[in-house]
Protein backbone atom coordinates (compact mmCIF):
# COMPACT_ATOMS: atom_id res chain seq x y z
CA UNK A 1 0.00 0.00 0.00
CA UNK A 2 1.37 3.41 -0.91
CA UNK A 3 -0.35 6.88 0.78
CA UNK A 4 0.75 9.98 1.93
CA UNK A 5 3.35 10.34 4.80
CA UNK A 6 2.76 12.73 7.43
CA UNK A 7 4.00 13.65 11.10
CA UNK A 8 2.89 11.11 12.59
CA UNK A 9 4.93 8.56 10.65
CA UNK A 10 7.82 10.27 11.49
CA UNK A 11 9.31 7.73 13.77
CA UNK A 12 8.76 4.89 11.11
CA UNK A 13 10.43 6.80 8.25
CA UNK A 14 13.63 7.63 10.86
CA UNK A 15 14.10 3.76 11.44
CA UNK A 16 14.46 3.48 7.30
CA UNK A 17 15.91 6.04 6.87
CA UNK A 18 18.34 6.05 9.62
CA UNK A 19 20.00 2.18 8.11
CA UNK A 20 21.36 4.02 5.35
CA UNK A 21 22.72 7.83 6.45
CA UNK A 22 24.54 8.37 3.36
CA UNK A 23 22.01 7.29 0.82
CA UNK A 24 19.33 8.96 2.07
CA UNK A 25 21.21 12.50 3.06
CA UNK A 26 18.98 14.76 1.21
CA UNK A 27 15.64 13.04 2.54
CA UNK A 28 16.77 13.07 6.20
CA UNK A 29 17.87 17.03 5.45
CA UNK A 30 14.59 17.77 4.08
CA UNK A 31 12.47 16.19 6.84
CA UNK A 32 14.60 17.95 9.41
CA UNK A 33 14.63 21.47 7.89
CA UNK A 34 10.62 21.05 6.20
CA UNK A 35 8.74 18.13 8.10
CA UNK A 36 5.69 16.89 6.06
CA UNK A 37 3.57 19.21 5.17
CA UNK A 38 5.19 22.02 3.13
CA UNK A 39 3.35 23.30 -0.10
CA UNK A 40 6.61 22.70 -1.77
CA UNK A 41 7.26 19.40 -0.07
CA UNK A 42 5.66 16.17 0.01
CA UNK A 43 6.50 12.28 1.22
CA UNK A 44 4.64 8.88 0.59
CA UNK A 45 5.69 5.68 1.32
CA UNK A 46 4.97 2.15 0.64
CA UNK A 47 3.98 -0.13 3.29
CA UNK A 48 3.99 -3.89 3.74
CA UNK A 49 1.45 -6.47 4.62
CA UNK A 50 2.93 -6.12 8.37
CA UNK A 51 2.24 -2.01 7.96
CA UNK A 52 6.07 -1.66 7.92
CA UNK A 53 7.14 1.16 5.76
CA UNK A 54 9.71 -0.18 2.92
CA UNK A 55 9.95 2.71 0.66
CA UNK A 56 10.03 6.51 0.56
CA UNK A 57 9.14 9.06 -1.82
CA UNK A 58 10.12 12.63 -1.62
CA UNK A 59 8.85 15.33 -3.48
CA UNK A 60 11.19 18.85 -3.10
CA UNK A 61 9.63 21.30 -5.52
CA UNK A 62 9.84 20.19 -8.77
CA UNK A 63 12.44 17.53 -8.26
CA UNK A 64 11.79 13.54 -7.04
CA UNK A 65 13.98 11.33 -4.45
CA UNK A 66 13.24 7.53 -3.47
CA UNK A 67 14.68 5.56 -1.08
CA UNK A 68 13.76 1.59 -0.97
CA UNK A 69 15.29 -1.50 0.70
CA UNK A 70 14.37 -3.70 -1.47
CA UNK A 71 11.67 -4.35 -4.02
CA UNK A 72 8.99 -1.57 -4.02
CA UNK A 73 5.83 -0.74 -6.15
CA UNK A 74 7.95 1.47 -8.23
CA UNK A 75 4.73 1.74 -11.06
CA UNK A 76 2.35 3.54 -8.08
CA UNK A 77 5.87 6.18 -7.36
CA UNK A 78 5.58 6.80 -10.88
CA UNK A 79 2.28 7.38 -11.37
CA UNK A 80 2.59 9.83 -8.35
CA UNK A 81 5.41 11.70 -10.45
CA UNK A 82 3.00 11.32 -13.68
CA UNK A 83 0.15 12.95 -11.97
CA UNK A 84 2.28 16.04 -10.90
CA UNK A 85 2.61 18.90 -13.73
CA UNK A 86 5.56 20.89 -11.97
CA UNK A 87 7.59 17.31 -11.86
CA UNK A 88 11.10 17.86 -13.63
CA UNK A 89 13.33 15.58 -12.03
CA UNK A 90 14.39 12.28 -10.96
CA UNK A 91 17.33 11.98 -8.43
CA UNK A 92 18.85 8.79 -6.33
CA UNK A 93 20.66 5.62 -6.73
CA UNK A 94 20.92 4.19 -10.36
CA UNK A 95 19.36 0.72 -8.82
CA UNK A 96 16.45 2.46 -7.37
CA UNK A 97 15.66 5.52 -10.46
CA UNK A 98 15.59 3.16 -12.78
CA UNK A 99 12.94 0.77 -11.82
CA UNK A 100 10.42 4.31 -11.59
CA UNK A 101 12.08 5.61 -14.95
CA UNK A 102 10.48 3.14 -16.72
CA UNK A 103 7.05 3.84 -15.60
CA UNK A 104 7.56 8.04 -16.36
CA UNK A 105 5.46 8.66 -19.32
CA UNK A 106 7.67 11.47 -20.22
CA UNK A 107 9.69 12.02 -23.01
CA UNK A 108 13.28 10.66 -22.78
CA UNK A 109 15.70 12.81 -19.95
CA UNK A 110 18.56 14.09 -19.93
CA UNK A 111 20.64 12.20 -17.49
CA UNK A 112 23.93 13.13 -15.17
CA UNK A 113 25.65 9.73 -13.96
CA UNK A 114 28.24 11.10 -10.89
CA UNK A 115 29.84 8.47 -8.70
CA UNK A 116 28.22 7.90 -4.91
CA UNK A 117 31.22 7.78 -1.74
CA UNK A 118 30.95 7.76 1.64
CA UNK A 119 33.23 8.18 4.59
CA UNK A 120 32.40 6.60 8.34
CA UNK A 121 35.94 6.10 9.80
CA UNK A 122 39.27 8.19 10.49
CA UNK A 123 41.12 5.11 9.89
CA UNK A 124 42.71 6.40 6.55
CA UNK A 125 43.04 9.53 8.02
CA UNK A 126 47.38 10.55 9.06
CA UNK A 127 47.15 11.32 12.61
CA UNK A 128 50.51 12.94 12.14
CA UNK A 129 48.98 15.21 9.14
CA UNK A 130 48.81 18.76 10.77
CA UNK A 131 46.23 21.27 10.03
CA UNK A 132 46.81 23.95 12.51
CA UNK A 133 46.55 26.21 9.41
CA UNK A 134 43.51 25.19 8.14
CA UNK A 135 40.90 27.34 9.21
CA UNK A 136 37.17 27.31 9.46
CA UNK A 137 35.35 30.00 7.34
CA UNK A 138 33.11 32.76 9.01
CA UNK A 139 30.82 34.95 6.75
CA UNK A 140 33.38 37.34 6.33
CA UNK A 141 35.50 35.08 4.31
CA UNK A 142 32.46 34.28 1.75
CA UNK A 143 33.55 36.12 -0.47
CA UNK A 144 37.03 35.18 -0.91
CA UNK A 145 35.95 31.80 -0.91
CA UNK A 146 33.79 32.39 -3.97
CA UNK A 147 36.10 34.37 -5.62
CA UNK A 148 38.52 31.22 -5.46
CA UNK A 149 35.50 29.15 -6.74
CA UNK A 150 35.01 31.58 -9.74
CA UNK A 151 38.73 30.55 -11.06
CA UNK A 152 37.76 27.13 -11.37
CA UNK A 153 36.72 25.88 -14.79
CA UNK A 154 34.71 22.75 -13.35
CA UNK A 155 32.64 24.68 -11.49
CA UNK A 156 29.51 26.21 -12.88
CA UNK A 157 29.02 30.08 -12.47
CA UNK A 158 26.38 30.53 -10.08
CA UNK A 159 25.58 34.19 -8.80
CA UNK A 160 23.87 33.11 -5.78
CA UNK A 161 26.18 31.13 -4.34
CA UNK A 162 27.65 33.86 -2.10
CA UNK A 163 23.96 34.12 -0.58
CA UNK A 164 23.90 30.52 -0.12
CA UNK A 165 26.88 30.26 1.57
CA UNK A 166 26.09 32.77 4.15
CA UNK A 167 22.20 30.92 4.76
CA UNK A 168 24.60 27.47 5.08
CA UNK A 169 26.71 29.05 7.75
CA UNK A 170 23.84 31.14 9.54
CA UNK A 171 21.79 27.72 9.94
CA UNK A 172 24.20 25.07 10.33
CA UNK A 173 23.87 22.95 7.11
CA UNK A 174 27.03 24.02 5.40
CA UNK A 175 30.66 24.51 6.74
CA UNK A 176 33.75 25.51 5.10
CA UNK A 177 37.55 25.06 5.85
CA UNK A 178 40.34 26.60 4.01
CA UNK A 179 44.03 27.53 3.50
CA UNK A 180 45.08 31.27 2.88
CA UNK A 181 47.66 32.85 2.22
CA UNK A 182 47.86 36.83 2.97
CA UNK A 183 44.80 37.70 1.09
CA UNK A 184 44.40 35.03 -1.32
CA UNK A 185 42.36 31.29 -0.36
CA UNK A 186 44.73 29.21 -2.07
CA UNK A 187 42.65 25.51 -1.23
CA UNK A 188 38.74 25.21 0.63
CA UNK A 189 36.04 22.53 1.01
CA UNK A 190 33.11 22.69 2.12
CA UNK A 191 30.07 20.59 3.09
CA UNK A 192 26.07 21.47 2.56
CA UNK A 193 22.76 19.57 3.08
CA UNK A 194 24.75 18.69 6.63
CA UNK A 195 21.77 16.64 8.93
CA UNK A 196 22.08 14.89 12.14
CA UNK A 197 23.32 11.69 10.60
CA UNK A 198 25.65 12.49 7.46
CA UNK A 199 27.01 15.84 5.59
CA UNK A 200 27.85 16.14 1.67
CA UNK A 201 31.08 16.81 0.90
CA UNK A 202 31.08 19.87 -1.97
CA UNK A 203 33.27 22.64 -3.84
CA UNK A 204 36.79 21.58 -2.94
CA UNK A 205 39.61 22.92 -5.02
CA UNK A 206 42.82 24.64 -5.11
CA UNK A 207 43.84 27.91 -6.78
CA UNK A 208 45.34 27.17 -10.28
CA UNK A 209 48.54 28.44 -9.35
CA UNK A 210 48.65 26.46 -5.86
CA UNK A 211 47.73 22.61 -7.20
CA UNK A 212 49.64 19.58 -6.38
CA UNK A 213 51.03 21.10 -2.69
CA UNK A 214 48.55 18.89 -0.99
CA UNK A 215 46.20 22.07 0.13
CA UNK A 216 43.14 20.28 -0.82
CA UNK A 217 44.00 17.13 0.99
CA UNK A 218 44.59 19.32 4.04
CA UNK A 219 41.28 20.87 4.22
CA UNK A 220 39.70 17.94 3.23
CA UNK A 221 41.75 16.47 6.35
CA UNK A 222 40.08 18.43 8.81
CA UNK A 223 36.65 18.49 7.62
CA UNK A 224 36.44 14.45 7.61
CA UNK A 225 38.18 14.76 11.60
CA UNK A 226 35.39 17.36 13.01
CA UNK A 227 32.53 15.88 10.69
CA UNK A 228 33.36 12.32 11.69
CA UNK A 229 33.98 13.16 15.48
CA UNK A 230 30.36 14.46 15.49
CA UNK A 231 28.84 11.26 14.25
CA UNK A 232 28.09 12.65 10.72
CA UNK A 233 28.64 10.08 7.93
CA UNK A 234 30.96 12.39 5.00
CA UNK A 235 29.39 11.88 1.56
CA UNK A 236 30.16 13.05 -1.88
CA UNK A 237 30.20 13.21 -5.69
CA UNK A 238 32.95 12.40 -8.21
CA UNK A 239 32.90 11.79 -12.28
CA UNK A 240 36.14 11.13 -13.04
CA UNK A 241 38.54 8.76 -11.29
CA UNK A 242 41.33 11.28 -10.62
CA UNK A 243 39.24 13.00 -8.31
CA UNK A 244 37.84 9.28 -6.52
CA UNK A 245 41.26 8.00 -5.88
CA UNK A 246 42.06 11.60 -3.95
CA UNK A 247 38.94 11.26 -1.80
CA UNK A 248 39.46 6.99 -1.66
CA UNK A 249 42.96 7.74 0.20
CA UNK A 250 40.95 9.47 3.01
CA UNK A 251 38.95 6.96 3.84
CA UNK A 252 35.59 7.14 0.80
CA UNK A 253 34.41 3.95 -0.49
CA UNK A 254 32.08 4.02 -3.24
CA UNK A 255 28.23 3.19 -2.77
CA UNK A 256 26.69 3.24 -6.16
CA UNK A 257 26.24 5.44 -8.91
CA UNK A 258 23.36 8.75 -8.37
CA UNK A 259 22.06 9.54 -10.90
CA UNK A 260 20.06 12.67 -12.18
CA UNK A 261 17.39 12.90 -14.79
CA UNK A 262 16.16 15.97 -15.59
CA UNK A 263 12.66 16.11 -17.84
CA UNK A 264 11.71 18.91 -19.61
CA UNK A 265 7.86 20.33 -18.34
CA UNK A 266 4.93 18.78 -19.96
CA UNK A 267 3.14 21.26 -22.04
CA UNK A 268 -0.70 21.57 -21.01
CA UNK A 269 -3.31 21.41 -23.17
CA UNK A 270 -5.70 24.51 -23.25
């Protein structure tokens, strides 16, 4: 049976949810910052013959997330997309999307495959690696930090990020450490969509002029120490193994592949 979640399921959707920290790190975000009954938000769920709750389905705006242990009635989480005119994406694991993507009587997406890691240990971690001058960012720094961010060719221009940044910091989901040098950030990472359970790992890089000094490794040092040693499971995004075997000599192990499929709006009939 699939129906709408609300409030008072929270406790059943936290025991699902809660197996798999990194997986689910947007849901558990969004149910923490927005609960259940947002105009812009929505969840349902599937439940089993025993009334346990197997599968979730989030609805953030215009864009869809599942979560599922196993098999799930993927064809009724479609038809829930189906039925929804503002729908435009499909997020989550590759294992999970797909089984709904075939039920979305949309035309074809446009999909972004990005490799899934996760960090849960400080075992890889040097405990001799020193990062007295690695600092943590204060709103004051923003805009250094994005100015760093704007000489990187992999990242995409974004004119709010500044703004972003500063909400992030203001309400505890995002963090930044960095290295700097006089007046220049020569290496930062940060982390957004942080929750109770687990933290995603984004925008690290190092200033063009600064790369292959081990800056990025140093910030990304400390930020897996104080994440970790609050019981926050580190996750993150790659697409291209250069990047993966940096983050795999910290301690990330790859979980699966997310995947993104963006649809364009359905045109209405009038």
């Amino acid at each position: 049976m699939v129906r709408r979640l609300y409030e008072a399921d929270d406790q059943a959707c936290q025991q699902l949810l809660a197996k798999r920290p990194a997986e689910n790190l947007f849901i558990i975000g969004d149910i923490e910052n927005f609960g259940y009954e947002q105009d812009f938000q929505k969840l349902w769920g599937e439940f089993d013959d025993n009334q346990q709750l197997i599968a979730i389905l989030l609805k953030y705006h215009n864009n869809y997330i599942c979560y599922a242990e196993g098999e799930f009635d993927a064809r009724a989480f479609a038809e829930i997309i189906n039925e929804d005119p503002d729908f435009m994406q499909l997020s989550g694991l590759q294992a999970i999307t797909s089984q709904i993507l075939s039920h979305i009587h949309h035309p074809a997406p446009k999909t972004r495959t990005l490799y899934y890691a996760k960090c849960e240990t400080t075992a890889y971690l040097d405990e001799k690696t020193v990062t007295e001058n690695v600092q943590r960012a204060k709103v004051e720094d923003i805009p250094l930090i994005t100015g760093l961010h704007s000489l990187i060719p992999e990242f995409e221009m974004d004119n709010s990020r500044e703004d972003s940044m500063k909400r992030g910091l203001q309400n505890g989901s995002a963090r930044t450490y960095f290295i700097k040098n006089g007046h220049n950030i020569l290496s930062c990472a940060s982390t957004t969509a942080e929750n109770s359970m687990s933290a995603m790992v984004v925008g690290v890089c190092t200033h063009p002029d600064h790369k292959k000094q081990g800056y990025a490794s140093l910030c990304m040092t400390r930020l897996c120490r104080e994440l970790l040693a609050e019981g926050k499971m580190l996750c993150l995004f790659y697409d291209n193994p250069e990047a993966g075997s940096i983050y795999k000599r910290l301690g990330f192990e790859d979980i699966g592949k997310w995947m993104m499929h963006v649809f364009h709006p359905v045109e209405q009939v009038t």
